[in-house]
N, C-alpha and C. Protein backbone atom coordinates (compact mmCIF):
# COMPACT_ATOMS: atom_id res chain seq x y z
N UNK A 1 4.32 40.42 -17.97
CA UNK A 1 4.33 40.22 -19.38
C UNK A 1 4.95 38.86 -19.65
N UNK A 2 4.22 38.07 -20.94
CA UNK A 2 4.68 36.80 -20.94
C UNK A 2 5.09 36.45 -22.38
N UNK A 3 6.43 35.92 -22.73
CA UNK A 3 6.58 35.66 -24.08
C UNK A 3 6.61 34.07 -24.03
N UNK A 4 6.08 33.18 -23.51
CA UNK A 4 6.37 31.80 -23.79
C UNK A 4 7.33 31.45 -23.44
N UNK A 5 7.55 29.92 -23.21
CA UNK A 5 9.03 29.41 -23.06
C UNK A 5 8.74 28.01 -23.84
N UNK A 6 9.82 27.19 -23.06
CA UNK A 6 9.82 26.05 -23.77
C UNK A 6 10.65 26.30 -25.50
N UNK A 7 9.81 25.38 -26.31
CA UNK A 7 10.48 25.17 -27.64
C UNK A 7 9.96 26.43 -28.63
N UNK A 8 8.79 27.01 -27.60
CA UNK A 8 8.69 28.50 -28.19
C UNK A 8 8.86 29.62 -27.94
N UNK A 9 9.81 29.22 -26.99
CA UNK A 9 10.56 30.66 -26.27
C UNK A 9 10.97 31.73 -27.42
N UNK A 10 10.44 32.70 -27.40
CA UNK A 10 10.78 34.33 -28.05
C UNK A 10 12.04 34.62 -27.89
N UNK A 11 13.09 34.61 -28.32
CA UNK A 11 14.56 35.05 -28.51
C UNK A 11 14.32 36.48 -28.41
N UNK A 12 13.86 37.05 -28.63
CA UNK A 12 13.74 38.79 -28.55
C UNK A 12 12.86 39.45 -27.12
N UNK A 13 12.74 38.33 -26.16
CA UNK A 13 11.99 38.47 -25.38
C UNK A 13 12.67 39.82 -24.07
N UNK A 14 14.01 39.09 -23.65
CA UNK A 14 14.26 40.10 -22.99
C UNK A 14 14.63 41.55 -23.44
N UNK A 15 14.49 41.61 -24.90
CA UNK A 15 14.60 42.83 -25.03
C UNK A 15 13.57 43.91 -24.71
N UNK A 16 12.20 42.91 -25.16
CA UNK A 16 11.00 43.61 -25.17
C UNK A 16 10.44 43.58 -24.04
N UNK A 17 11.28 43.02 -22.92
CA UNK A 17 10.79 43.65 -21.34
C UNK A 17 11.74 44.26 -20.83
N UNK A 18 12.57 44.95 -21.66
CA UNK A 18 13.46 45.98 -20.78
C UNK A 18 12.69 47.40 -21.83
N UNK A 19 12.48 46.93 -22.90
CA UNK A 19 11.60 48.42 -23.45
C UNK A 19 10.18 48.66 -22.97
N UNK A 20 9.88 47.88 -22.56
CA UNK A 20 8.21 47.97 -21.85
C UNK A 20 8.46 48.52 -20.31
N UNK A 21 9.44 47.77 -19.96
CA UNK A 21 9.97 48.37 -18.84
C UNK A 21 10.86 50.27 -18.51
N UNK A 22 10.89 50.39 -19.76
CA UNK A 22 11.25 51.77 -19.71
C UNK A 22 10.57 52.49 -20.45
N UNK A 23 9.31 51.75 -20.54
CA UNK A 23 8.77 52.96 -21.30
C UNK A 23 7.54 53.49 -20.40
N UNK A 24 7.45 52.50 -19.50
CA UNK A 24 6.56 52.63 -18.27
C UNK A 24 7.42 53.10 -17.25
N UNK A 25 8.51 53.35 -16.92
CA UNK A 25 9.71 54.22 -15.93
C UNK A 25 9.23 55.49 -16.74
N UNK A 26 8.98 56.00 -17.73
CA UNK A 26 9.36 57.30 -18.25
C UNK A 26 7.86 57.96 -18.05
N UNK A 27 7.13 56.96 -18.67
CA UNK A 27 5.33 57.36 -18.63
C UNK A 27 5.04 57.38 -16.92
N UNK A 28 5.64 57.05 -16.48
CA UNK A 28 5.31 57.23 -14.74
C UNK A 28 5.61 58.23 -14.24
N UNK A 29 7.14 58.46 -14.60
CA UNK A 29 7.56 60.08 -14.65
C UNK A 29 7.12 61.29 -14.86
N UNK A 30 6.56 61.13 -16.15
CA UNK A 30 5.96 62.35 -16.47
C UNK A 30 4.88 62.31 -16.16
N UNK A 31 3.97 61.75 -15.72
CA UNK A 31 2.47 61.89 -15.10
C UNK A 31 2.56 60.90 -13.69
N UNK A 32 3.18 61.74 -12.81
CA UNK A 32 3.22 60.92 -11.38
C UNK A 32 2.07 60.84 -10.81
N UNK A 33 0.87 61.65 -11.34
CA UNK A 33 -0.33 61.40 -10.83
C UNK A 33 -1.57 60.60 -11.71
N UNK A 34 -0.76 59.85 -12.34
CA UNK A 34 -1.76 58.82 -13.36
C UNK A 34 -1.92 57.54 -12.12
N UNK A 35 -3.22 56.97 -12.70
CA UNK A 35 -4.13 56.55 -11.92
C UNK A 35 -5.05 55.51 -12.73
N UNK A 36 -5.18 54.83 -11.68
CA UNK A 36 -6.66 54.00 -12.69
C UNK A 36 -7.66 54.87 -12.65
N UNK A 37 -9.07 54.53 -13.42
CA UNK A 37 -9.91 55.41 -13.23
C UNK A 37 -11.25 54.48 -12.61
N UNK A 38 -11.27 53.36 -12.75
CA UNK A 38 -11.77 52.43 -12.12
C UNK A 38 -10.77 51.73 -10.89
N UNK A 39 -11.87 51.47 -9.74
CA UNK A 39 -11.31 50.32 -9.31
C UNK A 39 -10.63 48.87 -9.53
N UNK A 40 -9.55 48.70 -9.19
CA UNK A 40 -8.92 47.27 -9.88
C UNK A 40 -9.39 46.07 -10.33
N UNK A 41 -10.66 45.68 -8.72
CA UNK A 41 -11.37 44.85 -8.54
C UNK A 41 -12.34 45.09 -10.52
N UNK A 42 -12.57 45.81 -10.39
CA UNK A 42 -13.37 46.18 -11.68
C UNK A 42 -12.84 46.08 -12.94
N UNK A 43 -11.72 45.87 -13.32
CA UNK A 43 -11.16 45.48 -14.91
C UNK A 43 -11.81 44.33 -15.06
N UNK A 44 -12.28 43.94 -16.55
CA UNK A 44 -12.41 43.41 -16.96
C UNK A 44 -11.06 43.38 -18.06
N UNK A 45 -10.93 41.29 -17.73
CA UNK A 45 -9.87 41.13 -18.49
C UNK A 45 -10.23 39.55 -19.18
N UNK A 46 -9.24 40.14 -20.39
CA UNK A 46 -9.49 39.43 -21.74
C UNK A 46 -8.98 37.96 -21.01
N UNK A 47 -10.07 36.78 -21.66
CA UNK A 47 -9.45 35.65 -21.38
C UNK A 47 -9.42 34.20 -22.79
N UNK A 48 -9.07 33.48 -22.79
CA UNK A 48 -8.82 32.60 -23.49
C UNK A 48 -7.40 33.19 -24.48
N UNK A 49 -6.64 33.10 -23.60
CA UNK A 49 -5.17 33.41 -24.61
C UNK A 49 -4.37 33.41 -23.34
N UNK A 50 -3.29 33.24 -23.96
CA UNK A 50 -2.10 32.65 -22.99
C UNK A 50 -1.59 34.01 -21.99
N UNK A 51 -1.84 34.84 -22.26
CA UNK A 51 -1.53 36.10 -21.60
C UNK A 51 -2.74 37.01 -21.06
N UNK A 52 -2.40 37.13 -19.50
CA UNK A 52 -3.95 37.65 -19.05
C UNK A 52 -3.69 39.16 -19.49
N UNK A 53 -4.66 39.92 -19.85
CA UNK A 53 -4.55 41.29 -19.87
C UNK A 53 -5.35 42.03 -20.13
N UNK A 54 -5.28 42.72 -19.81
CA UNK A 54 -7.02 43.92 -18.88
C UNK A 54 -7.58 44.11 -20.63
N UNK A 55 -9.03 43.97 -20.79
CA UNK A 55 -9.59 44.96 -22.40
C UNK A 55 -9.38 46.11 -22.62
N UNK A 56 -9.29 46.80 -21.62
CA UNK A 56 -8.99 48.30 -21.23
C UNK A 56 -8.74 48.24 -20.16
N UNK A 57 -7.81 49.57 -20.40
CA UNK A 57 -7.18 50.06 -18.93
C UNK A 57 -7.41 51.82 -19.03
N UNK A 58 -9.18 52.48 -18.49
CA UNK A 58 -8.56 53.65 -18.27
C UNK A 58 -8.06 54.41 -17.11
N UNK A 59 -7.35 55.56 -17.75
CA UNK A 59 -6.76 55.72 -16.75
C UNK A 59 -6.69 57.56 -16.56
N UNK A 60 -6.42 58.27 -15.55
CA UNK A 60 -6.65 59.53 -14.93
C UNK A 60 -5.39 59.74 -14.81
N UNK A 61 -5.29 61.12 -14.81
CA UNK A 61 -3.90 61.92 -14.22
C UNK A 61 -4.55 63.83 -13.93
């Protein structure tokens, strides 16, 4: 996950990767058998923006 740096560094940044970060510790937890439902090789991911990240992500449990 990317909030910028430089002269536009996000001041609220490390907060919002310790809550993304626990909110994916907890969602892992409770479905230890979640899964992609595609192969990895196979996401299609969004491009032209500063942050790479899948269009979808589904996923199995």
């Amino acid at each position: 996950m990317s909030f910028g740096s430089g002269p536009h560094f996000c001041p609220a940044s490390l907060i919002s990767r310790v809550h993304a970060a626990e909110a994916l510790t907890a969602l892992l937890e409770r479905l230890p058998g979640l899964r992609l439902a595609l192969p990895a090789d196979q996401l299609v991911w969004r491009t032209g923006n500063i942050k790479r990240v899948p269009e979808r992500l589904h996923v199995l449990w």
